[in-house]
C-alpha atoms as a PDB file:
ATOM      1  CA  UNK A   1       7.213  -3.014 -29.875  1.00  0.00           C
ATOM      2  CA  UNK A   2       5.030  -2.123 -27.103  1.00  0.00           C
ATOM      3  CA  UNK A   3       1.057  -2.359 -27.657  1.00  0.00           C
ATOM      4  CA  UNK A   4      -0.496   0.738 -28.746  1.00  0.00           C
ATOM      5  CA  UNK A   5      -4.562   0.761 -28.374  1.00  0.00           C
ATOM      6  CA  UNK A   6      -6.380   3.764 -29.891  1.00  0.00           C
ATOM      7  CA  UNK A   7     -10.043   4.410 -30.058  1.00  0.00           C
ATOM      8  CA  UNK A   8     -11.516   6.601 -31.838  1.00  0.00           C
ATOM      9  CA  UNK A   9     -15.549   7.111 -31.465  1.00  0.00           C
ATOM     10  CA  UNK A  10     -18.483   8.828 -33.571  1.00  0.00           C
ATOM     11  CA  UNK A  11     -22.262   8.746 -32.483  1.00  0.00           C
ATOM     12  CA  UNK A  12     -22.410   5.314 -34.355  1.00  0.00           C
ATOM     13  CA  UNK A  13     -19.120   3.594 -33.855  1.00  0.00           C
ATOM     14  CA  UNK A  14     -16.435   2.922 -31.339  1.00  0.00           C
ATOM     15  CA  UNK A  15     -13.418   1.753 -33.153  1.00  0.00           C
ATOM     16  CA  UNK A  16      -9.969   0.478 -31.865  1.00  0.00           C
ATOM     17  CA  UNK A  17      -6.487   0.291 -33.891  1.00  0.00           C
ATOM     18  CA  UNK A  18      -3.898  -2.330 -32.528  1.00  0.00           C
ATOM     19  CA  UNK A  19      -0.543  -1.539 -32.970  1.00  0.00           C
ATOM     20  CA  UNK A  20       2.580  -3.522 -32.174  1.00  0.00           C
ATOM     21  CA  UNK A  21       2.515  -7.203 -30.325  1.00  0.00           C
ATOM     22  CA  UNK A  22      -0.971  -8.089 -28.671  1.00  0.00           C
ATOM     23  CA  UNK A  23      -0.199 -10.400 -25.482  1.00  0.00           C
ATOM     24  CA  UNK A  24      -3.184 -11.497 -23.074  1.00  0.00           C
ATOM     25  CA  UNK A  25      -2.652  -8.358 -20.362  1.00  0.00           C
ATOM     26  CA  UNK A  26      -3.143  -6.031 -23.337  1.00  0.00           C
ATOM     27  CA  UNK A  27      -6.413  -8.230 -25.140  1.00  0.00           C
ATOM     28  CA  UNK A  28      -7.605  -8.600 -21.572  1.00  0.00           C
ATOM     29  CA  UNK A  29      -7.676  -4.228 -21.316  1.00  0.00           C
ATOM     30  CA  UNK A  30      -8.986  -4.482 -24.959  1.00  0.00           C
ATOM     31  CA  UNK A  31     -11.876  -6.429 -23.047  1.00  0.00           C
ATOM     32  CA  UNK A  32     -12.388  -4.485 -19.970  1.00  0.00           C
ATOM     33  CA  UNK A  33     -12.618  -1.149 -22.401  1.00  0.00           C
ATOM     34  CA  UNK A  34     -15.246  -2.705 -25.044  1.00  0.00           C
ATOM     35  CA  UNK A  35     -17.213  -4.237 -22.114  1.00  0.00           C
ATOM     36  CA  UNK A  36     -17.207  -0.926 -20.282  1.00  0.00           C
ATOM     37  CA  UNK A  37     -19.030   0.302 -23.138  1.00  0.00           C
ATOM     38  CA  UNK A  38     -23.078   0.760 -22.440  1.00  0.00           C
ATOM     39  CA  UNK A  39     -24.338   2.150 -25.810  1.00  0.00           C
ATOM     40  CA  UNK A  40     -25.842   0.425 -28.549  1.00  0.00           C
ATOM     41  CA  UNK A  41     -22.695   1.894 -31.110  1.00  0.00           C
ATOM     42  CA  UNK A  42     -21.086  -0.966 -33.256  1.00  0.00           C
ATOM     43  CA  UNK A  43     -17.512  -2.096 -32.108  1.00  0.00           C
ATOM     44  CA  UNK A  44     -14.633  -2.426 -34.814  1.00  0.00           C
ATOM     45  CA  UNK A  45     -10.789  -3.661 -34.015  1.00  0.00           C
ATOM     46  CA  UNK A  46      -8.326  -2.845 -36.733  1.00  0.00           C
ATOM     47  CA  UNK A  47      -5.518  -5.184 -36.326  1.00  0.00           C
ATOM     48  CA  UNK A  48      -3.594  -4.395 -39.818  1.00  0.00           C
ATOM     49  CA  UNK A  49      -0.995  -2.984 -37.796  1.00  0.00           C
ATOM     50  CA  UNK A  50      -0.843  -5.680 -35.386  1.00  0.00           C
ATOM     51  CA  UNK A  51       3.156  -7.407 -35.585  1.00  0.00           C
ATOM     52  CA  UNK A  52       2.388 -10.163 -33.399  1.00  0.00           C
ATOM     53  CA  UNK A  53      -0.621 -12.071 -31.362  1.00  0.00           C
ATOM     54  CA  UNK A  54      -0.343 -14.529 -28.738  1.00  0.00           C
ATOM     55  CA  UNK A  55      -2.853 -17.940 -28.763  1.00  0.00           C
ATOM     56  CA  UNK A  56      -3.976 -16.784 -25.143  1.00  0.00           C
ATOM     57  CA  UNK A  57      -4.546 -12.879 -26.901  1.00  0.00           C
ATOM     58  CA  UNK A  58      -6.221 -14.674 -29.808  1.00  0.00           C
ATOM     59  CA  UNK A  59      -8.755 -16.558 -27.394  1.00  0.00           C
ATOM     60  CA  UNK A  60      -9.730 -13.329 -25.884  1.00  0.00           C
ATOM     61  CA  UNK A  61     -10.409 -11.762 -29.566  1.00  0.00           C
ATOM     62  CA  UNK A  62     -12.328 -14.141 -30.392  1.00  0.00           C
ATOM     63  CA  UNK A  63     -14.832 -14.168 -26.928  1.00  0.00           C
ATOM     64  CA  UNK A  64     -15.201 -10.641 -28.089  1.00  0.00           C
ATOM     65  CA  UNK A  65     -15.980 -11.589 -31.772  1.00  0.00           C
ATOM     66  CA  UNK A  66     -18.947 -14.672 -30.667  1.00  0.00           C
ATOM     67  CA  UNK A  67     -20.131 -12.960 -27.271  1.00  0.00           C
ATOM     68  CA  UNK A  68     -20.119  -9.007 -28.089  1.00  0.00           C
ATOM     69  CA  UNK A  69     -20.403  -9.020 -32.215  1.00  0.00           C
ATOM     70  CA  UNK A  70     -17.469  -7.221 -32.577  1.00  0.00           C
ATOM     71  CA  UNK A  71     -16.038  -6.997 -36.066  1.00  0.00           C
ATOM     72  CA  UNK A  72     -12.367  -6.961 -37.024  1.00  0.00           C
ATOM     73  CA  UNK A  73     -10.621  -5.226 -39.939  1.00  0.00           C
ATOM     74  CA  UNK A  74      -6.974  -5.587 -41.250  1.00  0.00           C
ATOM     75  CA  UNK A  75      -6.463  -9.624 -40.656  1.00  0.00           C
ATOM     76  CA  UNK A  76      -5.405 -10.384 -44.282  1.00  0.00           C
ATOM     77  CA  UNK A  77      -2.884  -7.516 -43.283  1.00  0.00           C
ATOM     78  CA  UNK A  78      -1.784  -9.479 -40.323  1.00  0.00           C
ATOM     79  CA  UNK A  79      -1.882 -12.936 -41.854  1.00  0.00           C
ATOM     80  CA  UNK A  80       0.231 -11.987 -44.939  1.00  0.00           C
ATOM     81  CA  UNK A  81       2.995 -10.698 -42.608  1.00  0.00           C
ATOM     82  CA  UNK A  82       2.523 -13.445 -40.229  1.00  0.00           C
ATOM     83  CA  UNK A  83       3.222 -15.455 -44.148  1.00  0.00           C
ATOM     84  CA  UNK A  84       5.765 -13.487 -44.843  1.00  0.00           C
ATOM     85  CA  UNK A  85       7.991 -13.215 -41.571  1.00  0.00           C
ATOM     86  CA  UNK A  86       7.268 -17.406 -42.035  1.00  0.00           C
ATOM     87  CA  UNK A  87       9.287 -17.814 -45.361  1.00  0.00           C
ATOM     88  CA  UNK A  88      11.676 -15.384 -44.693  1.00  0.00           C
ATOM     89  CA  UNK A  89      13.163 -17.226 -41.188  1.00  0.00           C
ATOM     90  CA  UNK A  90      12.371 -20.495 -43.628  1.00  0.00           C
ATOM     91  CA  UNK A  91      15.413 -19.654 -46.474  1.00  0.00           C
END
């Protein structure tokens, strides 16, 4: 499934839902959006609908968590399926 980015925005939040599988080209846009960004609104990334993210993707998430405070939402989401599909190609 193709990445699907959508943002959403009030006067004091930006927020992003990730949708699908989240290679480096597409955390690399994530990047170039969020940094784009000039106000002082809080930045959240909803990734509980997230199917798949590369290491290389993952690096890039977490540059934006440590160098622009950006929060993320919906990992136990993404974990538990991560779990899931796990055991299921397991037995």
């Amino acid at each position: 499934m193709p990445t699907q980015i959508t943002q959403n925005e009030s006067d004091a939040l930006i927020s992003f839902r990730i949708e699908g599988e989240m290679l480096l080209d597409d955390a690399l846009l994530l990047e170039r959006i969020v940094s784009s960004d000039e106000s002082d609104r809080s930045i959240v990334v909803d990734l509980a609908d997230l199917d798949f993210l590369d290491s290389e993707a993952a690096q890039v998430l977490r540059r934006l968590e440590t160098d622009r405070g950006i929060k993320f939402e919906g990992t136990e989401t993404f974990l538990q399926s991560s779990i899931d599909l796990a055991e299921r190609m397991a037995g």
